[in-house]
PDB file of N, CA and C in Angstrom:
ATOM      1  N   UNK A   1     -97.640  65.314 -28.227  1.00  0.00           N
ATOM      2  CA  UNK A   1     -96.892  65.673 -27.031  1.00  0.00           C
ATOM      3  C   UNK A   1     -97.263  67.079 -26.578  1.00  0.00           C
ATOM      4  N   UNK A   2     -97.094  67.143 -24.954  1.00  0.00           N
ATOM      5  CA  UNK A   2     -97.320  68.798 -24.543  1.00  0.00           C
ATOM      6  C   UNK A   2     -95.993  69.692 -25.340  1.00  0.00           C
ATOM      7  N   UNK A   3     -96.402  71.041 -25.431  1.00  0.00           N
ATOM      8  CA  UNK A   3     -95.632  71.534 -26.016  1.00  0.00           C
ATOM      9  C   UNK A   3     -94.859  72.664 -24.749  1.00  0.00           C
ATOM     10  N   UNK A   4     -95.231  72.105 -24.059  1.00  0.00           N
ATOM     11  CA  UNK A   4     -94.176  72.995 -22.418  1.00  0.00           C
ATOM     12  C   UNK A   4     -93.510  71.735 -21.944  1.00  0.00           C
ATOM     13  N   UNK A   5     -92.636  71.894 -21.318  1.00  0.00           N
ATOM     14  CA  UNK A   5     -91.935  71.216 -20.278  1.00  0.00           C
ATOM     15  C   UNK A   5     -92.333  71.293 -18.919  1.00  0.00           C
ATOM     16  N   UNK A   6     -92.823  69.996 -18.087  1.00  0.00           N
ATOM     17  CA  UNK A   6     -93.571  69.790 -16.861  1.00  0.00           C
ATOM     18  C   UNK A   6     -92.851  70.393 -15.795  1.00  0.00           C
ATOM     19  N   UNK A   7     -91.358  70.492 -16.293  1.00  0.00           N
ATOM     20  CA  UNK A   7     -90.613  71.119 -14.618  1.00  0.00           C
ATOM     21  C   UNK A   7     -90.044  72.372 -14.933  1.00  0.00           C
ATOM     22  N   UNK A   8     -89.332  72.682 -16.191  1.00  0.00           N
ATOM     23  CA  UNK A   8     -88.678  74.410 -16.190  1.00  0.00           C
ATOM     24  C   UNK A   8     -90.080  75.123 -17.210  1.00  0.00           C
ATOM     25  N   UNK A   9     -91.033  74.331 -17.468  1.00  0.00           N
ATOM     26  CA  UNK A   9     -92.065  75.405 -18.100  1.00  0.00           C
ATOM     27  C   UNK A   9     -91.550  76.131 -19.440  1.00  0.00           C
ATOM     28  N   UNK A  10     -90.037  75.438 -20.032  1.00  0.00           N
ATOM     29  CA  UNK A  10     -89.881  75.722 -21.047  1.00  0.00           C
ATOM     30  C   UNK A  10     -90.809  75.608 -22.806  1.00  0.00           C
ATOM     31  N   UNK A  11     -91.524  76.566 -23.535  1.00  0.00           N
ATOM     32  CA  UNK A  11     -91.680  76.159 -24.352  1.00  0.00           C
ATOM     33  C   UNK A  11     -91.538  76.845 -25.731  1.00  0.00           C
ATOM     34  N   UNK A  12     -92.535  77.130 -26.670  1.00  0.00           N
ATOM     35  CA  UNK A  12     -92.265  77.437 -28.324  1.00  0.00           C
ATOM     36  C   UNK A  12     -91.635  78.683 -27.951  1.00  0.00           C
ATOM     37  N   UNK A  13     -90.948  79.382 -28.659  1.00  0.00           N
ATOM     38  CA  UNK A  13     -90.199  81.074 -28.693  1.00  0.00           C
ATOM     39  C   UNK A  13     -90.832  80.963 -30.456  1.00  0.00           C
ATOM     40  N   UNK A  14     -90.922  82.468 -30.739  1.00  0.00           N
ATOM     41  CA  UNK A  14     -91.122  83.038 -32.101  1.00  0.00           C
ATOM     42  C   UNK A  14     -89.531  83.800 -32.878  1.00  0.00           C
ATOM     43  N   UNK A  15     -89.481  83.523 -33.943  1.00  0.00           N
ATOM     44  CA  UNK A  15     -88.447  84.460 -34.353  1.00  0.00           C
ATOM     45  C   UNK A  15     -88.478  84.539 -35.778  1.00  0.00           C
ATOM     46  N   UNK A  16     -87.567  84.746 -36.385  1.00  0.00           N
ATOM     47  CA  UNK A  16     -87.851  84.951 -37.919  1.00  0.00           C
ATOM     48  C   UNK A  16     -86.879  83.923 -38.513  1.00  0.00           C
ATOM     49  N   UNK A  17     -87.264  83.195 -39.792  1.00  0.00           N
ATOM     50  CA  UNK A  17     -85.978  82.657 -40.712  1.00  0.00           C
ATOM     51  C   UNK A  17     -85.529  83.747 -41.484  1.00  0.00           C
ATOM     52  N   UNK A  18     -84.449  83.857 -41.595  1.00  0.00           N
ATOM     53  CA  UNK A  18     -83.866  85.262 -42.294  1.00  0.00           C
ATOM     54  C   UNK A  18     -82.827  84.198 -44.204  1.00  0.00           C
ATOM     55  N   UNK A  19     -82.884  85.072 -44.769  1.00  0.00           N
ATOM     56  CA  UNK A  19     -82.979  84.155 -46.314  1.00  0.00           C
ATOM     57  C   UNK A  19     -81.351  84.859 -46.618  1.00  0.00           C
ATOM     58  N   UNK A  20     -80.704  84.502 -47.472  1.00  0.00           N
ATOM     59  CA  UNK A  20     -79.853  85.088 -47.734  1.00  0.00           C
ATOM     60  C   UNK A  20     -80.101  86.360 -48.459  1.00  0.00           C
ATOM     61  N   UNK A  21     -81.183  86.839 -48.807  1.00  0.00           N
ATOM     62  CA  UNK A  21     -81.634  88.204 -49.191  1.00  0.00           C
ATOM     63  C   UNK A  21     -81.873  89.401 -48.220  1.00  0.00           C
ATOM     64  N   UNK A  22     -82.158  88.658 -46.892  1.00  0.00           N
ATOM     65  CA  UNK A  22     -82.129  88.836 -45.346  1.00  0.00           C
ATOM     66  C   UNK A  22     -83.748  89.234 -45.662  1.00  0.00           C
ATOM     67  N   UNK A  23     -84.791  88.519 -46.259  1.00  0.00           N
ATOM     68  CA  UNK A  23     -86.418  88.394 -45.833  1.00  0.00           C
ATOM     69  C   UNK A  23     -86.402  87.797 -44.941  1.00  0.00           C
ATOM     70  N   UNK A  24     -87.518  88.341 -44.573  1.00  0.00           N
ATOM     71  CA  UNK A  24     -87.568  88.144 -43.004  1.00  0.00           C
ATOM     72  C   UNK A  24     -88.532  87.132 -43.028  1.00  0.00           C
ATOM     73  N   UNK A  25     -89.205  85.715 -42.653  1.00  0.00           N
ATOM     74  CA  UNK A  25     -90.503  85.130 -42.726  1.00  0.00           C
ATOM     75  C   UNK A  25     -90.238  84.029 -40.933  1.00  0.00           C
ATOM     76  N   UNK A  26     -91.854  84.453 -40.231  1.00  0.00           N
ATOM     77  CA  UNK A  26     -92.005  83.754 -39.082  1.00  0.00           C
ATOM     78  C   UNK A  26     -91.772  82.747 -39.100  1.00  0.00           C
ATOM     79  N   UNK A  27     -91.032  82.499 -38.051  1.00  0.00           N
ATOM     80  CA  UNK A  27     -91.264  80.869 -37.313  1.00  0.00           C
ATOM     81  C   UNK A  27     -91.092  80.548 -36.236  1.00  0.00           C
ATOM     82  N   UNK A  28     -91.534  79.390 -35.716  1.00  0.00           N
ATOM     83  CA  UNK A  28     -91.461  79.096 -34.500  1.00  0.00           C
ATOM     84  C   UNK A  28     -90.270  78.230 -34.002  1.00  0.00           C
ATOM     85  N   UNK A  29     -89.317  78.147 -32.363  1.00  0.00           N
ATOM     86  CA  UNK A  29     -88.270  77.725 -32.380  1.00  0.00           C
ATOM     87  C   UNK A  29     -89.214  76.666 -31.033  1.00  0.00           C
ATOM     88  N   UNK A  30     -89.026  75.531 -31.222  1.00  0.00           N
ATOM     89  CA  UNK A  30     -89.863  74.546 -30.472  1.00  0.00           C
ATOM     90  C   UNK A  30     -88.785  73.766 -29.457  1.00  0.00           C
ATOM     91  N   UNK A  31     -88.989  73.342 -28.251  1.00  0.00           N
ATOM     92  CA  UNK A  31     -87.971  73.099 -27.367  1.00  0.00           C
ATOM     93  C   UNK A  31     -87.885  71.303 -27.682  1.00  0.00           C
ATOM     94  N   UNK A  32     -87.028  70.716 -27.342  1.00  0.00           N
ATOM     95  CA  UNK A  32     -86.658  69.307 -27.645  1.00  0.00           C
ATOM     96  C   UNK A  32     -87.637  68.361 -26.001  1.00  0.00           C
ATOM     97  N   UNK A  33     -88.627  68.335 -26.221  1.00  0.00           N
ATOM     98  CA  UNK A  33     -89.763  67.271 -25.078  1.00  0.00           C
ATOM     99  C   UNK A  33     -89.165  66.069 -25.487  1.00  0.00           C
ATOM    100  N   UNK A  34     -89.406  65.342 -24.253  1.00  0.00           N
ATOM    101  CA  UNK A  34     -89.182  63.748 -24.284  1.00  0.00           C
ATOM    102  C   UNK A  34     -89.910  63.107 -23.231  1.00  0.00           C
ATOM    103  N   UNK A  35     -90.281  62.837 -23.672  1.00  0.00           N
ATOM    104  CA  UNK A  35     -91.221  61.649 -21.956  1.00  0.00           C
ATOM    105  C   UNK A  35     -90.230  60.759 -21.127  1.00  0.00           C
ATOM    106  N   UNK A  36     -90.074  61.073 -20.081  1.00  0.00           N
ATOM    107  CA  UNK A  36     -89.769  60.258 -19.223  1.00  0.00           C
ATOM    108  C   UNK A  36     -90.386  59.884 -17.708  1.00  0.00           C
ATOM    109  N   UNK A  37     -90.042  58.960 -17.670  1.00  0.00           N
ATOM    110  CA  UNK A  37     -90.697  57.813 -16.549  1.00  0.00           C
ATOM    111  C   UNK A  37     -89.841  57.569 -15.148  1.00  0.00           C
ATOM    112  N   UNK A  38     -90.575  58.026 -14.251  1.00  0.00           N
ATOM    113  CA  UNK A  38     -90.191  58.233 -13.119  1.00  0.00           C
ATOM    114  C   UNK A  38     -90.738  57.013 -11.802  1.00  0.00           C
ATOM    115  N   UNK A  39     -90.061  56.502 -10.979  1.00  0.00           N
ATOM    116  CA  UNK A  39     -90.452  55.441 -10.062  1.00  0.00           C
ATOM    117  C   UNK A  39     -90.982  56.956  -8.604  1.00  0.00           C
ATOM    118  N   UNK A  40     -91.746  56.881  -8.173  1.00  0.00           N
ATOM    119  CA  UNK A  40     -91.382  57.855  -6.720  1.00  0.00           C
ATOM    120  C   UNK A  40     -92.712  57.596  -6.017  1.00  0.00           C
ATOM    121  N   UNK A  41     -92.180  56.897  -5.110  1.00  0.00           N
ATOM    122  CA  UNK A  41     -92.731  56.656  -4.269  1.00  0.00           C
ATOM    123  C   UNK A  41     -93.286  55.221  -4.041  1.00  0.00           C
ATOM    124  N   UNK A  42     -93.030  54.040  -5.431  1.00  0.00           N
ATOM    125  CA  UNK A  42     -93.262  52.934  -5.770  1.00  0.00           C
ATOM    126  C   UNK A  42     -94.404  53.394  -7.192  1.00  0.00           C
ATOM    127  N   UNK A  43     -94.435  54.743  -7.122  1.00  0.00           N
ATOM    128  CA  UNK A  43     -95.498  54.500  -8.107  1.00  0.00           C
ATOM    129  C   UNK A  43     -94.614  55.244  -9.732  1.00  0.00           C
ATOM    130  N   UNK A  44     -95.326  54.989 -10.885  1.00  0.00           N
ATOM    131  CA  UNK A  44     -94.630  55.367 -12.147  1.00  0.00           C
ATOM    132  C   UNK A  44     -95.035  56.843 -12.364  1.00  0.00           C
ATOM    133  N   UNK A  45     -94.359  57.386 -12.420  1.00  0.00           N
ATOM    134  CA  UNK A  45     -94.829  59.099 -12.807  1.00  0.00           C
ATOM    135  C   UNK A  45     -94.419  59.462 -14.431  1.00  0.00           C
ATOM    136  N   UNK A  46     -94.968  59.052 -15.220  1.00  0.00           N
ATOM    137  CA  UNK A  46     -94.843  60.367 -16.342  1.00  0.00           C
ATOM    138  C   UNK A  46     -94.570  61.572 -16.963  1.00  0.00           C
ATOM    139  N   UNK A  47     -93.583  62.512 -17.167  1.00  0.00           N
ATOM    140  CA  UNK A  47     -93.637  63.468 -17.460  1.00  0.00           C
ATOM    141  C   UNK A  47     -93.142  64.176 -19.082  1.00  0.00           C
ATOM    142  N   UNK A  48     -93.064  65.523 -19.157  1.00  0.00           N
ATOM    143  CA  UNK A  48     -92.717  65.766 -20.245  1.00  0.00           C
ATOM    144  C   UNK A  48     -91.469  66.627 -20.434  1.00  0.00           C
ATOM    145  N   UNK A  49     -90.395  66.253 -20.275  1.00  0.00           N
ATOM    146  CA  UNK A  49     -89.087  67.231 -20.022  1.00  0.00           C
ATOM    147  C   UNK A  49     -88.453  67.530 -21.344  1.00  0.00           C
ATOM    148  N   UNK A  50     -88.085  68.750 -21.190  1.00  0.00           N
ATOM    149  CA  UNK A  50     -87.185  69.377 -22.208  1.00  0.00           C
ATOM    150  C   UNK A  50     -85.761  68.240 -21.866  1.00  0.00           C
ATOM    151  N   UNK A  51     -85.052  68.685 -23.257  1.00  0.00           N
ATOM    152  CA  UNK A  51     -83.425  68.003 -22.825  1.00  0.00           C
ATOM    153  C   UNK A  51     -82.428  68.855 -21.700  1.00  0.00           C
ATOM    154  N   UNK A  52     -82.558  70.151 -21.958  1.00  0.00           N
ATOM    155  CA  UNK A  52     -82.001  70.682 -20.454  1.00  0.00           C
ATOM    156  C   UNK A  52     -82.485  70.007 -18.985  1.00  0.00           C
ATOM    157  N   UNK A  53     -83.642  69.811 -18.561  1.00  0.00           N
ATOM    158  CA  UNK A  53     -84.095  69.927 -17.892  1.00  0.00           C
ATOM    159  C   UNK A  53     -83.784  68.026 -17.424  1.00  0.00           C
ATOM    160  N   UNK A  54     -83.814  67.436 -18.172  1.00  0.00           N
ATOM    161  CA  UNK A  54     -83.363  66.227 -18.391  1.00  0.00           C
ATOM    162  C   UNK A  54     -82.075  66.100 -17.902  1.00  0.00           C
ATOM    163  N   UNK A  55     -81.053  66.772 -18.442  1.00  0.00           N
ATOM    164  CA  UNK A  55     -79.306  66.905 -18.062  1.00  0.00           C
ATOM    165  C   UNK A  55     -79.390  67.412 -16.473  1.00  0.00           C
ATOM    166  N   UNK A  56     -79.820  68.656 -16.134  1.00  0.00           N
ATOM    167  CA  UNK A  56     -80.142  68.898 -15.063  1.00  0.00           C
ATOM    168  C   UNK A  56     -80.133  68.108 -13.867  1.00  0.00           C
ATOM    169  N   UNK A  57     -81.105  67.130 -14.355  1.00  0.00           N
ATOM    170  CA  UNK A  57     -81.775  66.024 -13.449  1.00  0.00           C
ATOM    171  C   UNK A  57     -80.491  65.467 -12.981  1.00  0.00           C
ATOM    172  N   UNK A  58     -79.942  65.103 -14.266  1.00  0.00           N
ATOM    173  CA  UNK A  58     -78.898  64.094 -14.330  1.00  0.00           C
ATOM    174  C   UNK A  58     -77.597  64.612 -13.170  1.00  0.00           C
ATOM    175  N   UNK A  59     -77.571  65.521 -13.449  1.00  0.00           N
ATOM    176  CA  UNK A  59     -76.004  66.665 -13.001  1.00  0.00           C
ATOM    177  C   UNK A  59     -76.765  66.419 -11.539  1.00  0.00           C
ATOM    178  N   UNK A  60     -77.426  66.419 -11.191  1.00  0.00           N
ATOM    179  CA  UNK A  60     -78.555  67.011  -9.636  1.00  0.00           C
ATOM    180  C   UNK A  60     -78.575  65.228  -8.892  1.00  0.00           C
ATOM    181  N   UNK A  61     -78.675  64.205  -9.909  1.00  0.00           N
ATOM    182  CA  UNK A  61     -78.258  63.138  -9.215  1.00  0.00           C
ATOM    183  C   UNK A  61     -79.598  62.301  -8.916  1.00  0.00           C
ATOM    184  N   UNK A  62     -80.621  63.379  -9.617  1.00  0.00           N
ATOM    185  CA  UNK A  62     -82.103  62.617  -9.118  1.00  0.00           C
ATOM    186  C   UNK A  62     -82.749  61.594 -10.664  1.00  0.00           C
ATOM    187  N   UNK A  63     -81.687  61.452 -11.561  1.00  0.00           N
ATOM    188  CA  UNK A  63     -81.771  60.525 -12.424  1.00  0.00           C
ATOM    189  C   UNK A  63     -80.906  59.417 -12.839  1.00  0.00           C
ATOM    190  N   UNK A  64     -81.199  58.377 -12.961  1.00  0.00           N
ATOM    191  CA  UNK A  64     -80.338  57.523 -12.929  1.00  0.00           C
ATOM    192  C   UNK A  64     -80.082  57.605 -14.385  1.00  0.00           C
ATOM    193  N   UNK A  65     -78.201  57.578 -14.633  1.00  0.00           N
ATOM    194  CA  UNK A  65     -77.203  57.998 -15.593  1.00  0.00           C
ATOM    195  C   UNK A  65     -77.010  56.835 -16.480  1.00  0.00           C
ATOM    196  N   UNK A  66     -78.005  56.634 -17.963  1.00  0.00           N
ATOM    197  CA  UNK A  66     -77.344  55.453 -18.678  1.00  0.00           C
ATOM    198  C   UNK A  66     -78.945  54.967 -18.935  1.00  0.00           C
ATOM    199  N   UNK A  67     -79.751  55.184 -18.126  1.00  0.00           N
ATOM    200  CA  UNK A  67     -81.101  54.902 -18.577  1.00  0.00           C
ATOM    201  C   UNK A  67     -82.214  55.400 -19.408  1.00  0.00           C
ATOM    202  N   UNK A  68     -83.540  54.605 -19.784  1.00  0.00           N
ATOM    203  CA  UNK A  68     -83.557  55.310 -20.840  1.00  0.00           C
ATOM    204  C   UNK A  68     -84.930  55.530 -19.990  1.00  0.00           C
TER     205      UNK A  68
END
């Protein structure tokens, strides 16, 4: 899967896991992608959306609510 999101351009952030000793060691915080499938225009569009960006859709009315 892409590792950005096709419409808010959301993707990886860096930060640290911190231990209960409080060591510090890198990692990466990766956004939740999902493919979804779009009708527009009669034709199928593909994309790669974060779950915000997904809800969004939803709240905005340009996704139909209950589908997968």
């Amino acid at each position: 899967m892409a590792s950005r999101c096709e419409l808010t351009g959301k993707g990886k952030q860096f930060g640290h896991n911190v231990s209960f000793s409080l060591r510090r060691t890198k990692r990466a915080f990766k956004p939740n992608l999902q493919k979804k499938t779009f009708t527009v225009d009669g034709k199928k569009v593909t994309m790669t959306l974060s779950t915000q960006a997904i809800r969004i859709l939803k709240k905005k009315g340009l996704l139909a609510v209950g589908g997968k």
